[in-house]
PDB file of N, CA and C in Angstrom:
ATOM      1  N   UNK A   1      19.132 -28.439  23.046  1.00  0.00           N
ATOM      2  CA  UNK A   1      18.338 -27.878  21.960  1.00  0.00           C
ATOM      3  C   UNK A   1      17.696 -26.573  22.437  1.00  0.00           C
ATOM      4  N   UNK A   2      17.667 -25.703  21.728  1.00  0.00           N
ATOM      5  CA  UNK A   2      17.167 -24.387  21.771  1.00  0.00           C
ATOM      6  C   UNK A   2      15.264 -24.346  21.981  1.00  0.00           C
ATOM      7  N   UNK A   3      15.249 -23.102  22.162  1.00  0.00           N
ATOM      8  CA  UNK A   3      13.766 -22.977  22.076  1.00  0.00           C
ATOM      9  C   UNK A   3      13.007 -22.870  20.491  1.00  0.00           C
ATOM     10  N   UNK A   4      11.872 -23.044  20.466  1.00  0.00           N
ATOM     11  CA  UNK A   4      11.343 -23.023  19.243  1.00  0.00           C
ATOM     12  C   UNK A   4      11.826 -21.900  18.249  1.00  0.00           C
ATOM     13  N   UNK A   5      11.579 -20.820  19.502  1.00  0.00           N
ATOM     14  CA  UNK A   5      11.745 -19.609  18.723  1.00  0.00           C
ATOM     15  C   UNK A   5      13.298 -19.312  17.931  1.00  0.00           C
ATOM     16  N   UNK A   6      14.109 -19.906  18.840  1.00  0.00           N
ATOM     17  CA  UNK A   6      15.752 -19.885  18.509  1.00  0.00           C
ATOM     18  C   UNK A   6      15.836 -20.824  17.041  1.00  0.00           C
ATOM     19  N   UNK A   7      14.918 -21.955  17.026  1.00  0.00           N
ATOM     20  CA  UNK A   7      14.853 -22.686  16.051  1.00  0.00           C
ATOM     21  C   UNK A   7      14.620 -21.827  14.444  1.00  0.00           C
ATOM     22  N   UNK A   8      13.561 -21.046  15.168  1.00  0.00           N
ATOM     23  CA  UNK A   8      12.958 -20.716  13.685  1.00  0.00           C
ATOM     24  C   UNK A   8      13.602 -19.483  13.370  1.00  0.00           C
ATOM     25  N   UNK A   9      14.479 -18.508  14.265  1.00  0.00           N
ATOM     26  CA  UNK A   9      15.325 -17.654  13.918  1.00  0.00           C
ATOM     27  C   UNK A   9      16.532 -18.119  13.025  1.00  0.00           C
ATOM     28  N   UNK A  10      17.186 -19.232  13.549  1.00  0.00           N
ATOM     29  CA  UNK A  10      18.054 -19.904  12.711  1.00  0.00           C
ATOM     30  C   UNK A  10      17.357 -20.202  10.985  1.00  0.00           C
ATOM     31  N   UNK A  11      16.463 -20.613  11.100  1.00  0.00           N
ATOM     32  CA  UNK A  11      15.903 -21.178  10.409  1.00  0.00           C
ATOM     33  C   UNK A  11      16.033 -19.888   8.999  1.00  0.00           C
ATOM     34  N   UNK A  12      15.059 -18.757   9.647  1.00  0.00           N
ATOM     35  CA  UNK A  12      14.754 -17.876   8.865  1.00  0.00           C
ATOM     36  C   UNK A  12      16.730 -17.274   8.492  1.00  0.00           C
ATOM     37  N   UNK A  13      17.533 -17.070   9.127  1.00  0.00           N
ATOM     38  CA  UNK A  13      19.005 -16.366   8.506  1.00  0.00           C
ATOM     39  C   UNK A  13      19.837 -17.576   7.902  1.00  0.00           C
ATOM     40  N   UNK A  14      18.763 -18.245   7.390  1.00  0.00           N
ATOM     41  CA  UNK A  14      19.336 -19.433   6.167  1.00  0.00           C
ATOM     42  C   UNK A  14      19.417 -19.320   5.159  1.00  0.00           C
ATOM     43  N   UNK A  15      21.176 -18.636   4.646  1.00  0.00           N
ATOM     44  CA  UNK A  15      21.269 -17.746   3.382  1.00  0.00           C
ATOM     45  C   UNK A  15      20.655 -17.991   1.841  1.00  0.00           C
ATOM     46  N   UNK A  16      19.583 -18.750   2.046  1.00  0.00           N
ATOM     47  CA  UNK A  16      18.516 -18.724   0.816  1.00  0.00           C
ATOM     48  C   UNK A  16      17.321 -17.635   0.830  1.00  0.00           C
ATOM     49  N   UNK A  17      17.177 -17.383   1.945  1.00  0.00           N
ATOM     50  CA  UNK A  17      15.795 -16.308   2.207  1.00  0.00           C
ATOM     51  C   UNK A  17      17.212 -14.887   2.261  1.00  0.00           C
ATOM     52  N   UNK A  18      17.518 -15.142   3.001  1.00  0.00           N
ATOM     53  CA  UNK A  18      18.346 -13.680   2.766  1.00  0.00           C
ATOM     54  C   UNK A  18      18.582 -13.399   1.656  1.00  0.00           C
ATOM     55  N   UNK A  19      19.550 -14.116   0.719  1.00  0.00           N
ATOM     56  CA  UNK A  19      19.572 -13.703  -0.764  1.00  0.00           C
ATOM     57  C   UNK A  19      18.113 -13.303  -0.971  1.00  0.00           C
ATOM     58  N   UNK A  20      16.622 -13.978  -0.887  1.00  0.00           N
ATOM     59  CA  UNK A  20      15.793 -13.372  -1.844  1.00  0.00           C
ATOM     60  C   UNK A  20      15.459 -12.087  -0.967  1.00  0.00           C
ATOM     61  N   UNK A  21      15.806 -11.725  -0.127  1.00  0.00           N
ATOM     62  CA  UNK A  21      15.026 -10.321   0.801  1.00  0.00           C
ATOM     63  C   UNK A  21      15.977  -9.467   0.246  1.00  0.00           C
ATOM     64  N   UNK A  22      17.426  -9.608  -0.027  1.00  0.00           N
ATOM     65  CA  UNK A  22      18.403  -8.906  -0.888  1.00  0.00           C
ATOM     66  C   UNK A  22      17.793  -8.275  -2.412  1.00  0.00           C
ATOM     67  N   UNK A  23      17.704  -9.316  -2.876  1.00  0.00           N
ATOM     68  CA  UNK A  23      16.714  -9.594  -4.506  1.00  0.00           C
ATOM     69  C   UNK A  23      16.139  -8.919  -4.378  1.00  0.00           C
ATOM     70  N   UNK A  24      14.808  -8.571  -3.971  1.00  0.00           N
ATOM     71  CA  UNK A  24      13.685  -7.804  -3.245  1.00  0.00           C
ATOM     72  C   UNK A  24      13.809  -6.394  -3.078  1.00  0.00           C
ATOM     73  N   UNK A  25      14.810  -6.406  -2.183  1.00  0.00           N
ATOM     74  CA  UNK A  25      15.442  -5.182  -1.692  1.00  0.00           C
ATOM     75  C   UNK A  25      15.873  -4.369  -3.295  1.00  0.00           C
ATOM     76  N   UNK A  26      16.545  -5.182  -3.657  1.00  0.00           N
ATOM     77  CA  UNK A  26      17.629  -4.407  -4.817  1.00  0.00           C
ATOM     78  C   UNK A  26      16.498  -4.336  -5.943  1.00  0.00           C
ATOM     79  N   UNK A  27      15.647  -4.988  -6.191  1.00  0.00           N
ATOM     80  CA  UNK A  27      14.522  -4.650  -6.757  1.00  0.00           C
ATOM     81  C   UNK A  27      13.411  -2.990  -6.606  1.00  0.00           C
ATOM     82  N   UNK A  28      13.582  -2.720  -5.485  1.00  0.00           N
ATOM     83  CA  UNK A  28      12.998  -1.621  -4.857  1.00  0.00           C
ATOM     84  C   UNK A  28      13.967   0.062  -4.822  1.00  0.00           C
ATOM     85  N   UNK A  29      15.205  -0.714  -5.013  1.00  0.00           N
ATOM     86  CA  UNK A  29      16.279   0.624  -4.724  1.00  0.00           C
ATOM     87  C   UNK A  29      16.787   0.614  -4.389  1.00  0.00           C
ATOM     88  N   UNK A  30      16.825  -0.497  -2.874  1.00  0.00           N
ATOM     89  CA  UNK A  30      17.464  -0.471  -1.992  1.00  0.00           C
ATOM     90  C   UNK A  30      18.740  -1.880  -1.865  1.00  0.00           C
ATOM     91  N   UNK A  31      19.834  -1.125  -1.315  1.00  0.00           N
ATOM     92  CA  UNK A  31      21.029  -2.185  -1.005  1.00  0.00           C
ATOM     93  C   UNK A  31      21.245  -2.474  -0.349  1.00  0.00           C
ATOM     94  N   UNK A  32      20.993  -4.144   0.265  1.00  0.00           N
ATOM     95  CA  UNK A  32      21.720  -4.433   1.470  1.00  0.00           C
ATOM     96  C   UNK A  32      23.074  -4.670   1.909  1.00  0.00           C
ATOM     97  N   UNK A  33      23.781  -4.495   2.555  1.00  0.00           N
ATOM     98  CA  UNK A  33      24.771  -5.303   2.906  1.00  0.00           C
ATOM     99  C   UNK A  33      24.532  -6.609   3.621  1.00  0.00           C
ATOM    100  N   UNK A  34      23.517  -6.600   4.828  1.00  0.00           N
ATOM    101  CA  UNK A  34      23.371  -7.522   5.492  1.00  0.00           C
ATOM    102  C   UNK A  34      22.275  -7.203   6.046  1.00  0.00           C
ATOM    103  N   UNK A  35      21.275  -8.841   6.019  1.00  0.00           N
ATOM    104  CA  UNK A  35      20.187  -8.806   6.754  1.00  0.00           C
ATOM    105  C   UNK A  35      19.977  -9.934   7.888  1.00  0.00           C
ATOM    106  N   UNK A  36      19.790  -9.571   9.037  1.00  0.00           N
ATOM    107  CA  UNK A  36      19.548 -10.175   9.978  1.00  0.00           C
ATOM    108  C   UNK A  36      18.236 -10.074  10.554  1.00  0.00           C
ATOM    109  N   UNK A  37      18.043 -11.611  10.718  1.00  0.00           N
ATOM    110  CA  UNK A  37      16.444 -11.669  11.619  1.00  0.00           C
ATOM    111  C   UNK A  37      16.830 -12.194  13.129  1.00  0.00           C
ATOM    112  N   UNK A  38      16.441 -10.754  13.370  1.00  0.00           N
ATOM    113  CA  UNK A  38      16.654 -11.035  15.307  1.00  0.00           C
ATOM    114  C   UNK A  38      15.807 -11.220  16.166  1.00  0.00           C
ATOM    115  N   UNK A  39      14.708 -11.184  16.148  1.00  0.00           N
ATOM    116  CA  UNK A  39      13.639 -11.869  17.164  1.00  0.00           C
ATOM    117  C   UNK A  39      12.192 -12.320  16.230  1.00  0.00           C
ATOM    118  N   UNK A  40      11.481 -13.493  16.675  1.00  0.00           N
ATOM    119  CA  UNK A  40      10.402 -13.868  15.962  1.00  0.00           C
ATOM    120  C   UNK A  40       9.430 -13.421  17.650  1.00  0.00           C
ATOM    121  N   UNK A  41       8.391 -12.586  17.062  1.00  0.00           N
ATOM    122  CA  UNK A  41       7.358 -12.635  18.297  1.00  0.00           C
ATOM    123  C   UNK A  41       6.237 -13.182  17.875  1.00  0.00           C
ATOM    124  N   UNK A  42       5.195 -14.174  18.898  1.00  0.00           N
ATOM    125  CA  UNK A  42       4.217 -14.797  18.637  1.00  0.00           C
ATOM    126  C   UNK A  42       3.086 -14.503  19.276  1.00  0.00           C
ATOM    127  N   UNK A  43       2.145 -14.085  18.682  1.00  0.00           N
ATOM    128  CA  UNK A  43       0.806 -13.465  19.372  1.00  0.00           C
ATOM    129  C   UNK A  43      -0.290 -14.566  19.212  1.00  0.00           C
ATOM    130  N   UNK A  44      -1.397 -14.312  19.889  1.00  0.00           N
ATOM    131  CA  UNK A  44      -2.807 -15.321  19.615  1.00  0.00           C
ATOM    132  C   UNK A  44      -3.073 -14.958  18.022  1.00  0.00           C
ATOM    133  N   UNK A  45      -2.971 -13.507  17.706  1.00  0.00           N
ATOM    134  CA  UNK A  45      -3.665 -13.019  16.232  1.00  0.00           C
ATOM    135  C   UNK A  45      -2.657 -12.523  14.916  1.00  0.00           C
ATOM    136  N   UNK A  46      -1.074 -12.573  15.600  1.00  0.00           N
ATOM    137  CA  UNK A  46      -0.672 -12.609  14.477  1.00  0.00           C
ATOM    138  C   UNK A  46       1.265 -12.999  15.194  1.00  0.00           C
ATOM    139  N   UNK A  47       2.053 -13.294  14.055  1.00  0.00           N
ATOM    140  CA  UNK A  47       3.270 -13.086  14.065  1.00  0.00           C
ATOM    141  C   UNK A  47       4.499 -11.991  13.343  1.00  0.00           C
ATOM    142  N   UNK A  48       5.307 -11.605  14.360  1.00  0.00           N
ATOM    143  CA  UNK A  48       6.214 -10.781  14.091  1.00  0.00           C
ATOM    144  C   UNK A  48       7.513 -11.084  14.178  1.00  0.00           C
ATOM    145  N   UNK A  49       8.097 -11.012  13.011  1.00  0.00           N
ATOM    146  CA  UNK A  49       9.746 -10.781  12.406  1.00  0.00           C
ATOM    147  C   UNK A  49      10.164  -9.760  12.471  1.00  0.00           C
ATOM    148  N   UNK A  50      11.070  -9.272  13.838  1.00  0.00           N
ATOM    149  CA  UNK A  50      12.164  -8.030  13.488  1.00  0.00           C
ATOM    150  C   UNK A  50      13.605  -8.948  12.642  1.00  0.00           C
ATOM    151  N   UNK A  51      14.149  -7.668  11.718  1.00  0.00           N
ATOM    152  CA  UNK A  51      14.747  -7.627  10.880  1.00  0.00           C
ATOM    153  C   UNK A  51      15.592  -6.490  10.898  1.00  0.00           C
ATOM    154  N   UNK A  52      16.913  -6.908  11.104  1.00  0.00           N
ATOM    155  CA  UNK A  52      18.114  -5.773  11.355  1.00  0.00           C
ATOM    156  C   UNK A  52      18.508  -5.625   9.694  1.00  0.00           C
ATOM    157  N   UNK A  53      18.436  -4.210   8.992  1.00  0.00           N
ATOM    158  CA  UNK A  53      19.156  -4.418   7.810  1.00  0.00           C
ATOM    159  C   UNK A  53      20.964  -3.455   7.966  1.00  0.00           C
ATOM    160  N   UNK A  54      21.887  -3.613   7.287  1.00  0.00           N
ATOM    161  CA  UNK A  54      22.502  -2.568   6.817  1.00  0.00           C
ATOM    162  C   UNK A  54      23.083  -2.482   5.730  1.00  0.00           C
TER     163      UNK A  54
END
């Protein structure tokens, strides 16, 4: 089993949230082809999602 973090990366490129960040996106102007979430970072005061688009 993976680490937490590997967990919740999987978690998050679970093509239900992608479709709505697509939605979102195409709402704004913008078109994705593809969105990928590649690292979750965890701080004492907050959390960070990088997000590869193209």
């Amino acid at each position: 089993m993976g680490s937490i973090q590997e967990m919740i990366k999987k978690d998050l490129n679970s093509s239900e949230l992608i479709e709505k960040f697509k939605q979102l996106g195409s709402e704004k102007g913008f078109i994705y082809r593809s969105i990928e979430f590649e690292d979750v970072e965890i701080e004492e005061d907050k959390i960070t999602i990088k997000i590869k688009t193209t």
